[in-house]
Protein backbone atom coordinates (compact mmCIF):
# COMPACT_ATOMS: atom_id res chain seq x y z
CA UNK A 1 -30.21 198.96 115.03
CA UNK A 2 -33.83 199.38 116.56
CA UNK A 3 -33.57 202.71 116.23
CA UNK A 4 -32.93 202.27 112.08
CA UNK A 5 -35.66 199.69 112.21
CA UNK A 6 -38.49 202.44 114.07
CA UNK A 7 -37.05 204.79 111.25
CA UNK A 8 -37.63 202.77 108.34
CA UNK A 9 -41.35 201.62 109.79
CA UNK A 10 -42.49 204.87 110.43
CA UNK A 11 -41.35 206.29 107.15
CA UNK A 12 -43.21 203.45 105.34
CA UNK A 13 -46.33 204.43 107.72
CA UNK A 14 -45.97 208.38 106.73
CA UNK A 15 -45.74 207.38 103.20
CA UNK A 16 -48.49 205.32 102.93
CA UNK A 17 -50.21 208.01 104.87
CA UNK A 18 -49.78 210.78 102.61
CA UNK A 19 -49.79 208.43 99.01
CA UNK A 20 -54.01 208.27 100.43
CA UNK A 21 -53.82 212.01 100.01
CA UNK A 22 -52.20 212.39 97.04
CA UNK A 23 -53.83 209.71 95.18
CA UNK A 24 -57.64 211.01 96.20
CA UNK A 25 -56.88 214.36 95.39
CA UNK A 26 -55.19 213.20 92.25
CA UNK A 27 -58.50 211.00 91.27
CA UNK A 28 -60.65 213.86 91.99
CA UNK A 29 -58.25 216.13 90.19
CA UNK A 30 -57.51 219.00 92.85
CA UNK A 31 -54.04 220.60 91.88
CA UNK A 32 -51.15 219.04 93.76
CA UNK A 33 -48.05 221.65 94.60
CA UNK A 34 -46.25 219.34 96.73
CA UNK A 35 -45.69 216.08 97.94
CA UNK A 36 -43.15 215.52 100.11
CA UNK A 37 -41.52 212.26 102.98
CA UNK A 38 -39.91 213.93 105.29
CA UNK A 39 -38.48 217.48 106.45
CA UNK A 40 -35.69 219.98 106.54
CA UNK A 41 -33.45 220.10 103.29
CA UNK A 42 -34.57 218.17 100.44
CA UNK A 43 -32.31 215.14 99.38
CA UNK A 44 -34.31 214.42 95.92
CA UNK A 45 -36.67 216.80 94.06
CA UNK A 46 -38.10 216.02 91.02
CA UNK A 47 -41.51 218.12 89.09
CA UNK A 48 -43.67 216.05 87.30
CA UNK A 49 -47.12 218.01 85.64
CA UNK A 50 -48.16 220.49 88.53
CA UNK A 51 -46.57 218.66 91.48
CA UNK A 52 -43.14 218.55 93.06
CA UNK A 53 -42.26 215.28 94.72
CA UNK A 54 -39.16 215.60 97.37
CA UNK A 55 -37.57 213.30 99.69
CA UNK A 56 -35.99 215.29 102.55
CA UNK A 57 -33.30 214.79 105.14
CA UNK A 58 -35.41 214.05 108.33
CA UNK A 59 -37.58 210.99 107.54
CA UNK A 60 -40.30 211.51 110.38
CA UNK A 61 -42.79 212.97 109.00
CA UNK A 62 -44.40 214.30 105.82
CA UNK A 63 -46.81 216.36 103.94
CA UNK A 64 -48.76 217.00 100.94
CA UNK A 65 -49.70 220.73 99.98
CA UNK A 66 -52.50 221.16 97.73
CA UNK A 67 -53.15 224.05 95.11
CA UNK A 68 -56.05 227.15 97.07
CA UNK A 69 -55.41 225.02 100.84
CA UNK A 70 -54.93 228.73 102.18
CA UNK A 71 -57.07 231.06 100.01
CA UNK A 72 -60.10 230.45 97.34
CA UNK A 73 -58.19 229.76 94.18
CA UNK A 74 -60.08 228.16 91.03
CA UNK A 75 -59.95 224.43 91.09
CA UNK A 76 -58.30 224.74 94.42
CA UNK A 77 -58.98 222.59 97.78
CA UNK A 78 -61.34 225.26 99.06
CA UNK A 79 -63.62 226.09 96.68
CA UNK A 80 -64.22 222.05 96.22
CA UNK A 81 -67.58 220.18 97.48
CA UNK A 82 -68.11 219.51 100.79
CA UNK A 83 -67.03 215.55 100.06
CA UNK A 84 -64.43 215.88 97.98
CA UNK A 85 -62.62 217.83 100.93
CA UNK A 86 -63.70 215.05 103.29
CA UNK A 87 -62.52 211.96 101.13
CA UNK A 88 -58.97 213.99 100.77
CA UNK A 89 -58.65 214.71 104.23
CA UNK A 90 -60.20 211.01 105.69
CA UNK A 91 -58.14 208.80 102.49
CA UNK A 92 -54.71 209.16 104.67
CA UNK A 93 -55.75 207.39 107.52
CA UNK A 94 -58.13 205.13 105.60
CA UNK A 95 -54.56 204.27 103.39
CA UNK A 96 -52.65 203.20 107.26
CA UNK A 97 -55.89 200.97 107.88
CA UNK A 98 -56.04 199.28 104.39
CA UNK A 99 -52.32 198.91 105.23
CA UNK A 100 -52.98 197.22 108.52
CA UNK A 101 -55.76 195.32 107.20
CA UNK A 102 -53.49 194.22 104.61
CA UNK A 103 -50.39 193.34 106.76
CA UNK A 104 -52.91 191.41 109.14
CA UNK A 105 -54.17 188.67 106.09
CA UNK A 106 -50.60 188.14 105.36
CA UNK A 107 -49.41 187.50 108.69
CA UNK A 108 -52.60 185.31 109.27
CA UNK A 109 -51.65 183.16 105.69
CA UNK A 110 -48.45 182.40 106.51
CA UNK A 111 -49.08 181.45 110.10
């Protein structure tokens, strides 16, 4: 039962993680190939516009795979400014503090 329980927590964590990605890069319109919670076969797949969303088998861990990450494509990650490669990159972890932040005024209002 903990086990399930570190599972589901970790997954919500991941997710959160990667929605900071996908939502920044979405806002500053850099293509999106792929966003996907967790690895190994994909359970659900479904393409909407330019991205595939995916839920795979093995929920511990995640990604997000954006259009020109590996080469200079146009309108890809690469070629972008300076900042808008930061604010992608730095927006997961800011999403798991805004989460924690979150959690924290929640806990401290009921208690």
């Amino acid at each position: 039962m903990e086990t399930l329980i570190v599972i589901i927590v970790i997954g919500i964590l991941i997710t959160i993680h990667e929605v900071g990605h996908l939502i920044t890069a979405k806002i500053y319109k850099i293509p999106v190939e792929t966003f996907s919670i967790g690895f190994g076969p994909p359970l659900i797949k479904k393409q909407i516009k330019e991205t595939t969303y995916s839920l795979s088998l093995i929920p511990l861990g995640g990604y997000i795979k954006l259009k020109g990450e590996e080469s200079e494509e146009e309108n890809g990650f690469l070629v972008q400014p300076t900042k808008k490669k930061l604010m992608v990159v730095f927006m997961g972890p800011v999403a798991n503090l805004i989460l924690g932040v979150f959690l924290l005024f929640i806990l401290y209002s009921f208690f």
